[in-house]
PDB file of N, CA and C in Angstrom:
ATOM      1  N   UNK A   1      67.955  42.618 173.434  1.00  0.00           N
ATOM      2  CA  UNK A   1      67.382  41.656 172.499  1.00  0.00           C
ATOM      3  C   UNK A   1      68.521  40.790 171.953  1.00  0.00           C
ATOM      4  N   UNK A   2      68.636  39.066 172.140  1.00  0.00           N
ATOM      5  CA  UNK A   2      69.947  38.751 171.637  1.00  0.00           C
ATOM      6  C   UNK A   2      69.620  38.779 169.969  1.00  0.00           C
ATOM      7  N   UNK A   3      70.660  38.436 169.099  1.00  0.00           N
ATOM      8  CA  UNK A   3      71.117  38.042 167.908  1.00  0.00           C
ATOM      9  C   UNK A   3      71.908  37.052 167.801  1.00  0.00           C
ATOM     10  N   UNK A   4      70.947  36.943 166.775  1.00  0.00           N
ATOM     11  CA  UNK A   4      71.632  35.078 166.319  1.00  0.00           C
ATOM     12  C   UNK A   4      71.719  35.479 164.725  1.00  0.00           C
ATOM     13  N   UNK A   5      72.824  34.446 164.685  1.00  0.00           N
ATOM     14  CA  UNK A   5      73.653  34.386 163.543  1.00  0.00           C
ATOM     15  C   UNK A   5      73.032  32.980 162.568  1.00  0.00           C
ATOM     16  N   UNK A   6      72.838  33.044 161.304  1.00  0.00           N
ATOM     17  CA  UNK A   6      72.135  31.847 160.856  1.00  0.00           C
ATOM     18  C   UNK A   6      72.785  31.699 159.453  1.00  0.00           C
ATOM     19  N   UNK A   7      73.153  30.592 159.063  1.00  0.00           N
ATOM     20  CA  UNK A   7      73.382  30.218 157.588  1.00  0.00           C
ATOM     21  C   UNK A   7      72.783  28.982 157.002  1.00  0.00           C
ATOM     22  N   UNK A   8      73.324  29.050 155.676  1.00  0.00           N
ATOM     23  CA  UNK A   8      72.996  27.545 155.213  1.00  0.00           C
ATOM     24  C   UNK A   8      74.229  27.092 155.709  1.00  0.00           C
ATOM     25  N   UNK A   9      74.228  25.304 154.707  1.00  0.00           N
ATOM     26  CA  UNK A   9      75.541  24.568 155.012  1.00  0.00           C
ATOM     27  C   UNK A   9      76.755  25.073 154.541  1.00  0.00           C
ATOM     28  N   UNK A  10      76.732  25.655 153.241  1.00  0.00           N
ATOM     29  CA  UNK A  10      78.117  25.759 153.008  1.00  0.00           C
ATOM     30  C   UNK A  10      78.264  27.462 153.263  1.00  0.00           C
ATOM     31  N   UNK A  11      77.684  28.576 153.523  1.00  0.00           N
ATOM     32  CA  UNK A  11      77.526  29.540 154.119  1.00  0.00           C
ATOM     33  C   UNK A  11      77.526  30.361 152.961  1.00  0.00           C
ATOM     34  N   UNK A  12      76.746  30.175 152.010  1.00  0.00           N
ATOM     35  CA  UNK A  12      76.596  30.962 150.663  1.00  0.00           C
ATOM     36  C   UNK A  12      75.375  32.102 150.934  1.00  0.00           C
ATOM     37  N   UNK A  13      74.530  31.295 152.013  1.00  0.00           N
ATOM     38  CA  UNK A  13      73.544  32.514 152.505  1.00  0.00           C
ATOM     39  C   UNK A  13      73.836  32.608 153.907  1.00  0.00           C
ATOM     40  N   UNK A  14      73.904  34.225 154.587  1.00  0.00           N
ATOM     41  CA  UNK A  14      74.350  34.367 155.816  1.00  0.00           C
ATOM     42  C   UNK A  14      72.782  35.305 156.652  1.00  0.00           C
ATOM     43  N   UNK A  15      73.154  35.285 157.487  1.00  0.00           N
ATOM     44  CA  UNK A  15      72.571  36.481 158.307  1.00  0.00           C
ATOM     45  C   UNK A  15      72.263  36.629 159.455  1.00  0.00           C
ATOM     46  N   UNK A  16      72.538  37.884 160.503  1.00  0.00           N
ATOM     47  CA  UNK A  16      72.367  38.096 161.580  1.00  0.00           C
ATOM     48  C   UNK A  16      70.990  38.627 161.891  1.00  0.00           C
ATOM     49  N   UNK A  17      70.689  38.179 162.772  1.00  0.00           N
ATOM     50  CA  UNK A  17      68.766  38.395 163.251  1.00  0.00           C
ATOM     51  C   UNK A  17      68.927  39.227 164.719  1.00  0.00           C
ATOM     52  N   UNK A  18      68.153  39.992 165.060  1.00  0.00           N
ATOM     53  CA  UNK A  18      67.811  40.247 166.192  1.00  0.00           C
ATOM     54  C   UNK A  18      65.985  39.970 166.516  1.00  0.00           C
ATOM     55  N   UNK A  19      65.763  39.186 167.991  1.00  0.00           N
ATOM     56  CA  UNK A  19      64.831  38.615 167.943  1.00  0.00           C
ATOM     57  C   UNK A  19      64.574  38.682 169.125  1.00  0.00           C
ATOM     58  N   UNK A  20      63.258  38.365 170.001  1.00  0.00           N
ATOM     59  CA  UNK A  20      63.315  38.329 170.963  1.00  0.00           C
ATOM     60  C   UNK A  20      63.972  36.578 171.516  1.00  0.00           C
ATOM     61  N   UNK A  21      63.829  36.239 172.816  1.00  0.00           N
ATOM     62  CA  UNK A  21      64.492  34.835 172.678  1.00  0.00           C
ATOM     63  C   UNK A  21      63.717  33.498 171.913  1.00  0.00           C
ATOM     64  N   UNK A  22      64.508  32.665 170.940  1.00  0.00           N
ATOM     65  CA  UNK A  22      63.813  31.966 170.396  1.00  0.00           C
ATOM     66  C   UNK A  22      63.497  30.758 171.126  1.00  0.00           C
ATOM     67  N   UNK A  23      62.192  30.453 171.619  1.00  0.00           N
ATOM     68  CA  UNK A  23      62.219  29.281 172.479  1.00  0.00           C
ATOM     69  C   UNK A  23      61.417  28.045 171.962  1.00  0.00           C
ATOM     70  N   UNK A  24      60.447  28.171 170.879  1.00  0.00           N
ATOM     71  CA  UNK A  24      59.669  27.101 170.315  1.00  0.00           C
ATOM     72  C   UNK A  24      60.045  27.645 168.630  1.00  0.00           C
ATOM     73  N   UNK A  25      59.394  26.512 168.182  1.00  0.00           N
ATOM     74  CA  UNK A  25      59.020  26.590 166.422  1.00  0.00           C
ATOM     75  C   UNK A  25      57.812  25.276 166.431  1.00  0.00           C
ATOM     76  N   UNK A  26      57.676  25.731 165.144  1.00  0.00           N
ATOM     77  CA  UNK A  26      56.589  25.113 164.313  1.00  0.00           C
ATOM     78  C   UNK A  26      56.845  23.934 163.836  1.00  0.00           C
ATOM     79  N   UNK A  27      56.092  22.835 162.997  1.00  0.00           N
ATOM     80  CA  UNK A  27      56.189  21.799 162.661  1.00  0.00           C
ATOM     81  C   UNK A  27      54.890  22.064 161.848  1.00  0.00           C
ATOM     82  N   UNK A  28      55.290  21.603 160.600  1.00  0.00           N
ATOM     83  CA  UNK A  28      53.713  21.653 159.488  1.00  0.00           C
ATOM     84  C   UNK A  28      53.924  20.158 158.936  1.00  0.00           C
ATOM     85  N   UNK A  29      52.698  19.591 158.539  1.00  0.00           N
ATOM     86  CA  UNK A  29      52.379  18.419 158.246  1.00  0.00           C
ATOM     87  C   UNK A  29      52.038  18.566 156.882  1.00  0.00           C
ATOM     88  N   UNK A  30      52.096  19.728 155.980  1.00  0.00           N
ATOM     89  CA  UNK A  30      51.409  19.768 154.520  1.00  0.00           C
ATOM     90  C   UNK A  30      52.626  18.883 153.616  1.00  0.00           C
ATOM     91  N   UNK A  31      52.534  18.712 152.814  1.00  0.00           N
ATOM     92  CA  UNK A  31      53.521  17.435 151.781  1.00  0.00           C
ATOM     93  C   UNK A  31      54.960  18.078 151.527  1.00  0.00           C
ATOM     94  N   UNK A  32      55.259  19.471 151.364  1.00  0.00           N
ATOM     95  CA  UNK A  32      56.422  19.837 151.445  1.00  0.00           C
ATOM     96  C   UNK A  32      56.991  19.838 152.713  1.00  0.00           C
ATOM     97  N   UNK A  33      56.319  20.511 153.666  1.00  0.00           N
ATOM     98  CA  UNK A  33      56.920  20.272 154.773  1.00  0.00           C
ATOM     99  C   UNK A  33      57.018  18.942 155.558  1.00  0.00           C
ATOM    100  N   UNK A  34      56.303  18.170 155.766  1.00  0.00           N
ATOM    101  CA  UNK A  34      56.997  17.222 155.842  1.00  0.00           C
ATOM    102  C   UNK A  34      58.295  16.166 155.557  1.00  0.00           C
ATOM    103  N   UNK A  35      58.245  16.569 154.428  1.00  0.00           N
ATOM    104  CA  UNK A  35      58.990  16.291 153.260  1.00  0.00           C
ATOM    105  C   UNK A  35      60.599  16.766 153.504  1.00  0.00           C
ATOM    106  N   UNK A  36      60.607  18.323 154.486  1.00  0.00           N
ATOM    107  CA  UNK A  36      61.655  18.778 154.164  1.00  0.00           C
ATOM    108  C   UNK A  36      62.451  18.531 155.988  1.00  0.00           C
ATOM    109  N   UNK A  37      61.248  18.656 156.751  1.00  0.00           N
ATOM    110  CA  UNK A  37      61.403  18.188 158.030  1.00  0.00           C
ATOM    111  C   UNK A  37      61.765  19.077 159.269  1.00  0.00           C
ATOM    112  N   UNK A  38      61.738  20.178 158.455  1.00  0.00           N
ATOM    113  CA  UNK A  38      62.257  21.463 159.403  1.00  0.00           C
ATOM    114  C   UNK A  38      61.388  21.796 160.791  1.00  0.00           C
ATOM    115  N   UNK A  39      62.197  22.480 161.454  1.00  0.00           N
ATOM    116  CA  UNK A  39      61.357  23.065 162.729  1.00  0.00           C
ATOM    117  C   UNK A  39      61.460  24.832 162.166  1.00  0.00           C
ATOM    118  N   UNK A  40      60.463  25.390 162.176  1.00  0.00           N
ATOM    119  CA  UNK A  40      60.341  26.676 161.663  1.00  0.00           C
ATOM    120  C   UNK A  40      60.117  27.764 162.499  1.00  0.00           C
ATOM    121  N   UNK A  41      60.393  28.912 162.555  1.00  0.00           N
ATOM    122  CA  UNK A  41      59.801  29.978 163.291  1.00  0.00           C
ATOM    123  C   UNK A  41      58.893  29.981 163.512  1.00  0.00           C
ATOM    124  N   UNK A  42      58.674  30.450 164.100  1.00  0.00           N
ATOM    125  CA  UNK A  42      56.564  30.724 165.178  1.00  0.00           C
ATOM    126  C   UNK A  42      56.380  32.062 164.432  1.00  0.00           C
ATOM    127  N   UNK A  43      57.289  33.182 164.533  1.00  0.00           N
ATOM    128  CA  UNK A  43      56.993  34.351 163.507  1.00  0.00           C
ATOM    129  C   UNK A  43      57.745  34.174 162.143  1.00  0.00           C
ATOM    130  N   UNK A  44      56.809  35.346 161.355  1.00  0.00           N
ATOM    131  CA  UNK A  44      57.997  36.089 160.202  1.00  0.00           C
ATOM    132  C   UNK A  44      59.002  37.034 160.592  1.00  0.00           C
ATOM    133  N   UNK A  45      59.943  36.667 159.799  1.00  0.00           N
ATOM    134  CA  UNK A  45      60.926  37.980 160.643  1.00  0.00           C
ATOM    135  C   UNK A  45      60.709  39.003 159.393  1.00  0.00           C
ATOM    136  N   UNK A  46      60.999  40.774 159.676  1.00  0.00           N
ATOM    137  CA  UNK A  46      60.730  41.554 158.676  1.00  0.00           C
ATOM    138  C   UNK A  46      62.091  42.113 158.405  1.00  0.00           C
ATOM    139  N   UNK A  47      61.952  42.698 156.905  1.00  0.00           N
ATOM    140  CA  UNK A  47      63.714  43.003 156.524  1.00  0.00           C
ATOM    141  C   UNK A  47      64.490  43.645 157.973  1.00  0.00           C
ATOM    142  N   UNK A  48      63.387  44.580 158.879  1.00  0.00           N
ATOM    143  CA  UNK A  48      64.373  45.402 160.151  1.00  0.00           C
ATOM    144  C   UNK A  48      64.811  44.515 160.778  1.00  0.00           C
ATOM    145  N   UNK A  49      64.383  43.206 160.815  1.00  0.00           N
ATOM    146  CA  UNK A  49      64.951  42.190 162.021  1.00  0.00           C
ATOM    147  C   UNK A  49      66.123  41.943 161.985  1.00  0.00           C
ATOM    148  N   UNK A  50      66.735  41.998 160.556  1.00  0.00           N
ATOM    149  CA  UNK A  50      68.251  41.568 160.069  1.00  0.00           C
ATOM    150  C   UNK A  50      69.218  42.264 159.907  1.00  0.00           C
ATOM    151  N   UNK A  51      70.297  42.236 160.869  1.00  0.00           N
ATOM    152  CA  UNK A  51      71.300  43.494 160.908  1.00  0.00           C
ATOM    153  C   UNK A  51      72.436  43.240 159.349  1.00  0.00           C
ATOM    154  N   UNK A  52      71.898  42.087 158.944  1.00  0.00           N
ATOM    155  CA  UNK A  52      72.622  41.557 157.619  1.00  0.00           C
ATOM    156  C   UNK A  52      72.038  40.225 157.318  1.00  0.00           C
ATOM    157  N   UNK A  53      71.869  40.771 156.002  1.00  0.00           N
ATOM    158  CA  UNK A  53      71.092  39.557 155.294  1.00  0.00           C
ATOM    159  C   UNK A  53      71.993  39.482 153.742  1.00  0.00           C
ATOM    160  N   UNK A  54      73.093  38.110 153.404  1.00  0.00           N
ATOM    161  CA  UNK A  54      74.111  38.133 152.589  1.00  0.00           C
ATOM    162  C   UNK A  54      73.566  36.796 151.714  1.00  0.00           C
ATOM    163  N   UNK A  55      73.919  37.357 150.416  1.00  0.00           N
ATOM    164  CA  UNK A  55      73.814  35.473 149.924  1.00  0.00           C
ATOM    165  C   UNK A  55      72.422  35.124 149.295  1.00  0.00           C
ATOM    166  N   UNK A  56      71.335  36.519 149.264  1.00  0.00           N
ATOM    167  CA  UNK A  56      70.599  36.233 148.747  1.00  0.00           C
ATOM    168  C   UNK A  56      70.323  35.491 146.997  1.00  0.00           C
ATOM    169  N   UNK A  57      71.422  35.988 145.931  1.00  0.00           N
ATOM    170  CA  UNK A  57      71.446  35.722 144.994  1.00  0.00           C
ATOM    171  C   UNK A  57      72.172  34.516 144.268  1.00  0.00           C
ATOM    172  N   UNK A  58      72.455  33.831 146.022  1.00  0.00           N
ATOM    173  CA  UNK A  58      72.660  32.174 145.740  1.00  0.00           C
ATOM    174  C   UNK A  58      71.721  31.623 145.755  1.00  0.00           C
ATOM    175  N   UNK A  59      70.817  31.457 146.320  1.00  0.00           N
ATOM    176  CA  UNK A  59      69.390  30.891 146.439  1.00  0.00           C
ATOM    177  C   UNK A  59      68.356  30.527 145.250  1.00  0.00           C
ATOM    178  N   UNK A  60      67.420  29.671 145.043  1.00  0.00           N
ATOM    179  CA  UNK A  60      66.739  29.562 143.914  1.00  0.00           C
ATOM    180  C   UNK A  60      65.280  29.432 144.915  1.00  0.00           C
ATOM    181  N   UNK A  61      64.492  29.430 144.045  1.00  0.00           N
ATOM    182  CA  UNK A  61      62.658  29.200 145.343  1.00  0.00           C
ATOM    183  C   UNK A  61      61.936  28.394 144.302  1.00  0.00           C
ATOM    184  N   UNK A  62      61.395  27.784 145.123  1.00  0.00           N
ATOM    185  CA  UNK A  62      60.309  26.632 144.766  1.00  0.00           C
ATOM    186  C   UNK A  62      59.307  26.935 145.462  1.00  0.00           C
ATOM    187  N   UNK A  63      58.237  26.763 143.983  1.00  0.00           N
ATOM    188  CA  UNK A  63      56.380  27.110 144.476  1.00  0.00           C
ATOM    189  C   UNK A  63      55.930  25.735 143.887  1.00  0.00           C
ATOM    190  N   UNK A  64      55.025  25.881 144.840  1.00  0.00           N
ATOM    191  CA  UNK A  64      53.749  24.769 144.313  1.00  0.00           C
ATOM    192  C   UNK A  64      52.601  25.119 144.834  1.00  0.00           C
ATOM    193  N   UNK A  65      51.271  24.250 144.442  1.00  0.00           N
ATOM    194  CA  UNK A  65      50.119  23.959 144.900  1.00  0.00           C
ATOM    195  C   UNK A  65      49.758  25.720 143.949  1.00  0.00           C
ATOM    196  N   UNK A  66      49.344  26.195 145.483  1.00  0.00           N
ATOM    197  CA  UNK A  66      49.104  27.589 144.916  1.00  0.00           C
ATOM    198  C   UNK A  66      49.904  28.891 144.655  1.00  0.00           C
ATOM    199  N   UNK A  67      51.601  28.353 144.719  1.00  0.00           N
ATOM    200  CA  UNK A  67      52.090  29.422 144.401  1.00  0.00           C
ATOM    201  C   UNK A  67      52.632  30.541 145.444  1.00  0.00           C
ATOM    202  N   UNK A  68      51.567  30.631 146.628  1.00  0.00           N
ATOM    203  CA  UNK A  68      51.703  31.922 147.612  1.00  0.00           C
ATOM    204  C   UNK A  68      52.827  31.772 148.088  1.00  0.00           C
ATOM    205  N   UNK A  69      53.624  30.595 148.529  1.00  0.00           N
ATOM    206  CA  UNK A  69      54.836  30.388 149.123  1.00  0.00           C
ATOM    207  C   UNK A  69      55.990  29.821 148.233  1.00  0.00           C
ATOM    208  N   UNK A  70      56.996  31.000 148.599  1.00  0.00           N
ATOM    209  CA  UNK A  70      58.042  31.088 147.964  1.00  0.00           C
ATOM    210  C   UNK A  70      59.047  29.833 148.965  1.00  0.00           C
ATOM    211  N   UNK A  71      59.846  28.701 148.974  1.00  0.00           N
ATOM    212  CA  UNK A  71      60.427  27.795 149.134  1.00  0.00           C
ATOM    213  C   UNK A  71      61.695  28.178 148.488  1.00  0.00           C
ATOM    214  N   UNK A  72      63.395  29.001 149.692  1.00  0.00           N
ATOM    215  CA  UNK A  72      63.916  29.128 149.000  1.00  0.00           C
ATOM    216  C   UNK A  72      64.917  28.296 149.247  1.00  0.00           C
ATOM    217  N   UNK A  73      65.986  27.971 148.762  1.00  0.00           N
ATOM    218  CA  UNK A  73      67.110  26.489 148.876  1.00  0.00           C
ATOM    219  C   UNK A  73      68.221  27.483 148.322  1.00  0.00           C
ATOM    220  N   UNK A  74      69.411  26.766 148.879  1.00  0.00           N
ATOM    221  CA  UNK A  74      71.138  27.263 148.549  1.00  0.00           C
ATOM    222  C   UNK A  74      71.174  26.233 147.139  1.00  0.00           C
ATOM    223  N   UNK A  75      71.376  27.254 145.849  1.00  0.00           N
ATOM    224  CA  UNK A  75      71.660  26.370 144.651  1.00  0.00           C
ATOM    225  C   UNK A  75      73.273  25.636 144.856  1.00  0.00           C
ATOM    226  N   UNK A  76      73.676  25.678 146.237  1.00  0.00           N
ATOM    227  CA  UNK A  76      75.177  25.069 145.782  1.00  0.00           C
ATOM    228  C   UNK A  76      74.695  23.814 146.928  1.00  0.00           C
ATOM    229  N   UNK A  77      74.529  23.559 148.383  1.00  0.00           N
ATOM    230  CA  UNK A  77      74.287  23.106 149.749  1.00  0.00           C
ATOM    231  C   UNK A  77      72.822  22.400 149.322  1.00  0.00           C
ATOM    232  N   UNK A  78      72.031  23.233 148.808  1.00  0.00           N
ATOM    233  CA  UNK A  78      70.382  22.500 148.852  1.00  0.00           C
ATOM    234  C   UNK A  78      69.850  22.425 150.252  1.00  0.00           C
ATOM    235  N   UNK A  79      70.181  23.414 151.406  1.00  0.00           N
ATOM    236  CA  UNK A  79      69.511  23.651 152.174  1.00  0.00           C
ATOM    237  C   UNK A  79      68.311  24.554 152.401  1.00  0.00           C
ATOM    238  N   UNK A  80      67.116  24.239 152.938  1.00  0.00           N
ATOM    239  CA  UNK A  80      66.275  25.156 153.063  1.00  0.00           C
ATOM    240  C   UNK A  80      66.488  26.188 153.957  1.00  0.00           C
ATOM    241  N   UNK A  81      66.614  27.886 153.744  1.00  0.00           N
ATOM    242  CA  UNK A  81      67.531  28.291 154.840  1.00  0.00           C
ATOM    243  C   UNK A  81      65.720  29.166 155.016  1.00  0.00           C
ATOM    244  N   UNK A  82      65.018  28.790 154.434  1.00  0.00           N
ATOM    245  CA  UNK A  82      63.629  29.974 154.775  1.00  0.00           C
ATOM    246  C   UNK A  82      62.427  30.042 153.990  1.00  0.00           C
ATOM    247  N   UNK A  83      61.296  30.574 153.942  1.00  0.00           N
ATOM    248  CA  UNK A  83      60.440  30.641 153.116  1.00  0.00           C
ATOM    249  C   UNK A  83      59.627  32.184 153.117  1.00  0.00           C
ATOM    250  N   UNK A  84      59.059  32.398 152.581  1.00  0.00           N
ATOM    251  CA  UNK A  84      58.112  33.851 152.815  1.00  0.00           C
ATOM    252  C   UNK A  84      56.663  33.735 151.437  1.00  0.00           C
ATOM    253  N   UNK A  85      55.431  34.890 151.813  1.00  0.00           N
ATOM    254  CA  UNK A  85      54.647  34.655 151.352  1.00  0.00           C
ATOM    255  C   UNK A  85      54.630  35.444 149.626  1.00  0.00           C
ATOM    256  N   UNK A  86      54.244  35.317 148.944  1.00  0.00           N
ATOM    257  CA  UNK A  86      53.968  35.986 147.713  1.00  0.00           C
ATOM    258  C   UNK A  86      53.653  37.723 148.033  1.00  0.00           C
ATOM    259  N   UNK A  87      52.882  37.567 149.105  1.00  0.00           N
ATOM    260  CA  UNK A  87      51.972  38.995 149.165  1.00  0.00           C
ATOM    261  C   UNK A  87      53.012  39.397 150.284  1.00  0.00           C
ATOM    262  N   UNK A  88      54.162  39.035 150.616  1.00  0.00           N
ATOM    263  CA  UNK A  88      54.724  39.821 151.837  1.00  0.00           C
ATOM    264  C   UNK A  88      55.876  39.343 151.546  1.00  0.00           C
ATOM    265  N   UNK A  89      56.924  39.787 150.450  1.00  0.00           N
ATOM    266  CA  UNK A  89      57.874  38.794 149.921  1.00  0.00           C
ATOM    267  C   UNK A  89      59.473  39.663 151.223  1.00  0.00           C
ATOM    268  N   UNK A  90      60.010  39.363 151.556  1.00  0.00           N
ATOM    269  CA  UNK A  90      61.155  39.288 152.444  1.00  0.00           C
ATOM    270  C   UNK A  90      60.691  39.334 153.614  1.00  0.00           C
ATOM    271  N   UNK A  91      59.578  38.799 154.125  1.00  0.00           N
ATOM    272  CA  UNK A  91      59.369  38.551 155.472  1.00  0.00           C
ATOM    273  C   UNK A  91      59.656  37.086 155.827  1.00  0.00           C
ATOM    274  N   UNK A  92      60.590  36.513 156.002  1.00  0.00           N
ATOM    275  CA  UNK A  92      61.146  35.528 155.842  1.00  0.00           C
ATOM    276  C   UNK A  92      60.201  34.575 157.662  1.00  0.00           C
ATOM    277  N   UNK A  93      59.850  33.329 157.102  1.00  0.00           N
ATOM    278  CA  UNK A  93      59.579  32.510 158.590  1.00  0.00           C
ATOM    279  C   UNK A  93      60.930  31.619 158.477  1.00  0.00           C
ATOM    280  N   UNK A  94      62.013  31.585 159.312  1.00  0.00           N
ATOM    281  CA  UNK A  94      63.451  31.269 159.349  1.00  0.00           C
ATOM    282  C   UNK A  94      63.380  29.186 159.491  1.00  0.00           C
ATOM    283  N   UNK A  95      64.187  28.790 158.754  1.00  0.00           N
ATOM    284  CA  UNK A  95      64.293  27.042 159.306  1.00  0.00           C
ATOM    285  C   UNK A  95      65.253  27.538 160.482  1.00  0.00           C
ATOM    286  N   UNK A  96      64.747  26.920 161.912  1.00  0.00           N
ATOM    287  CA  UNK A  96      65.465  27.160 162.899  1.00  0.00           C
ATOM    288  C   UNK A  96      66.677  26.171 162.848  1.00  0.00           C
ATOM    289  N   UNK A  97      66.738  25.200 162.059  1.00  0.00           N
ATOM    290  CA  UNK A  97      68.201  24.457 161.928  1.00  0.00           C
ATOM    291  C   UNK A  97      69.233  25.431 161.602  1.00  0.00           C
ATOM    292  N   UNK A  98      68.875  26.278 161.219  1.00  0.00           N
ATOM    293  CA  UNK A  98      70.272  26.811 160.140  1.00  0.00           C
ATOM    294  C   UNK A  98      70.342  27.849 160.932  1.00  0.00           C
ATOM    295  N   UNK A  99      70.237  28.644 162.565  1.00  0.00           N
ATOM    296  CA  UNK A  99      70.851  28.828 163.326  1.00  0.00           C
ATOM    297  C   UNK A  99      71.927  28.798 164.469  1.00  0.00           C
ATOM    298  N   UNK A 100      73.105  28.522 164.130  1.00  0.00           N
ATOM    299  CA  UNK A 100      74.182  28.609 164.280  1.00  0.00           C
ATOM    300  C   UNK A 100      73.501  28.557 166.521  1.00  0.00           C
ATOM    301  N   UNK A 101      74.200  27.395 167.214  1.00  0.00           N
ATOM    302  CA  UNK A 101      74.550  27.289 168.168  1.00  0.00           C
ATOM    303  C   UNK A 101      72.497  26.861 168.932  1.00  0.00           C
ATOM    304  N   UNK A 102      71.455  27.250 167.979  1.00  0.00           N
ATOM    305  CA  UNK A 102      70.259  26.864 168.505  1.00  0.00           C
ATOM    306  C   UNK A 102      70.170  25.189 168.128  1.00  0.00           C
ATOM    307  N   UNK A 103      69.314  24.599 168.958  1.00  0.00           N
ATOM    308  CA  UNK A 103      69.090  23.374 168.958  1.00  0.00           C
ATOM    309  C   UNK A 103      67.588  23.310 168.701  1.00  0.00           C
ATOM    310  N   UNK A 104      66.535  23.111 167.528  1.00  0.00           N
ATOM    311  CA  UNK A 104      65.578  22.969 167.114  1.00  0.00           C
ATOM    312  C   UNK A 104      64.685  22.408 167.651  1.00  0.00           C
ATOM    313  N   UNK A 105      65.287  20.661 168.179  1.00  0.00           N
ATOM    314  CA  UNK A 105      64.893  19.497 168.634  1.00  0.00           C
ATOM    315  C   UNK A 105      64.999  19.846 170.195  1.00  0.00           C
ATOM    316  N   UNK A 106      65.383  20.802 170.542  1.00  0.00           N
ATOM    317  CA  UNK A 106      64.836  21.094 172.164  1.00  0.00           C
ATOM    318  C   UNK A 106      64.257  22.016 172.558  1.00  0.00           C
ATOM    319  N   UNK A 107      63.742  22.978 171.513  1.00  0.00           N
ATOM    320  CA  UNK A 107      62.957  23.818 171.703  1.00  0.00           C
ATOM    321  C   UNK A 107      61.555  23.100 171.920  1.00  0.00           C
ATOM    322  N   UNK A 108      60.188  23.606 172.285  1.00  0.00           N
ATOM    323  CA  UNK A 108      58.772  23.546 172.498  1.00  0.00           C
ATOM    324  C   UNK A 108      58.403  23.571 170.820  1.00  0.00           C
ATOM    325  N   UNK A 109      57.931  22.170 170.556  1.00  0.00           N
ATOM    326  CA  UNK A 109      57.679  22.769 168.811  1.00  0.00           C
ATOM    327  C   UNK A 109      56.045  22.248 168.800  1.00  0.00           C
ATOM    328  N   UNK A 110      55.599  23.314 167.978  1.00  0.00           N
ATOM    329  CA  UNK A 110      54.122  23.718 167.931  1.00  0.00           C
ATOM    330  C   UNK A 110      53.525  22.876 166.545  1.00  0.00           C
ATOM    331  N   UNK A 111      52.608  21.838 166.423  1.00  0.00           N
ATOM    332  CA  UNK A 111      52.319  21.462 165.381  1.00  0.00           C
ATOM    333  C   UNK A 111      51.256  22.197 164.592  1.00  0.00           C
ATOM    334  N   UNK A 112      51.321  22.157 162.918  1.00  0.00           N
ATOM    335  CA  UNK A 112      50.078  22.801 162.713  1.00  0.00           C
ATOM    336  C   UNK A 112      49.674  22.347 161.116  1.00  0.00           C
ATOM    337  N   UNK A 113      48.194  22.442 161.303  1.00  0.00           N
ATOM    338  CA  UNK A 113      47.854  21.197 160.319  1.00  0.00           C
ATOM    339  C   UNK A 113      47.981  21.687 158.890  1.00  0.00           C
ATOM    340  N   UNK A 114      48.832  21.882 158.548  1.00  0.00           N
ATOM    341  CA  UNK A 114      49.156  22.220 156.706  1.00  0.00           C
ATOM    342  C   UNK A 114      47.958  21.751 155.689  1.00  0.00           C
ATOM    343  N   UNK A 115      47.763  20.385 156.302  1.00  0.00           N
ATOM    344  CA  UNK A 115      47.362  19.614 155.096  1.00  0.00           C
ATOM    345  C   UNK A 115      46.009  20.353 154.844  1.00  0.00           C
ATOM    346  N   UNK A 116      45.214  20.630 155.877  1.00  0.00           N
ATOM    347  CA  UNK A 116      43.958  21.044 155.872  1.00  0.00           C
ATOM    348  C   UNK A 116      43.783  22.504 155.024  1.00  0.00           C
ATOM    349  N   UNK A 117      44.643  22.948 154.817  1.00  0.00           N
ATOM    350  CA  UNK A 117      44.872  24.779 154.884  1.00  0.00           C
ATOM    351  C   UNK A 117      43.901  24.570 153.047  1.00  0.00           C
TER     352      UNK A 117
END
């Protein structure tokens, strides 16, 4: 199974993933995501996925609408390095940018209609 290594920009949040190979992500059209522009995981990853997960207590999260989604950002960089749900909080769906050596924009990316949800 490879592992990939992922941070924000200035590397205040770190972490190593084991995954199967990542070959597509997501694209959501709801007002944050658009907004933020990311290509996202197709899954959640669960705390076992991460052989290290560092840097959590740099981070701040942003909710809206209804709250269920936690939106978290590097309080120093302001990168989005992830998000997860209220009812399943460290199951992180990863911004595939902030994987170290993956290319987002050449993966298969899956659209899906946010706005409607």
């Amino acid at each position: 199974m490879p592992t990939y290594r992922g941070r924000c920009h200035c590397g205040a949040l770190r972490y190593v993933l084991r995954s199967d190979e990542i070959t597509a992500g997501i694209r959501c059209n709801c007002s944050i995501c658009s907004r933020k522009g990311a290509v996202m995981s197709l899954q959640y990853y669960s705390p076992d996925d991460f052989e290290e997960l560092q840097g959590l207590d740099r981070l701040a999260v942003y909710r809206w609408g209804d709250g269920m989604v936690n939106n978290y950002f590097c309080k120093t960089c302001g990168i989005y390095p992830f998000h997860d749900i209220s009812g399943k909080p460290g199951h992180y769906r990863l911004n595939l940018g902030c994987i170290d050596g993956l290319d987002p924009l050449a993966l298969r990316i899956e659209l899906v209609d946010g706005k409607s949800f």
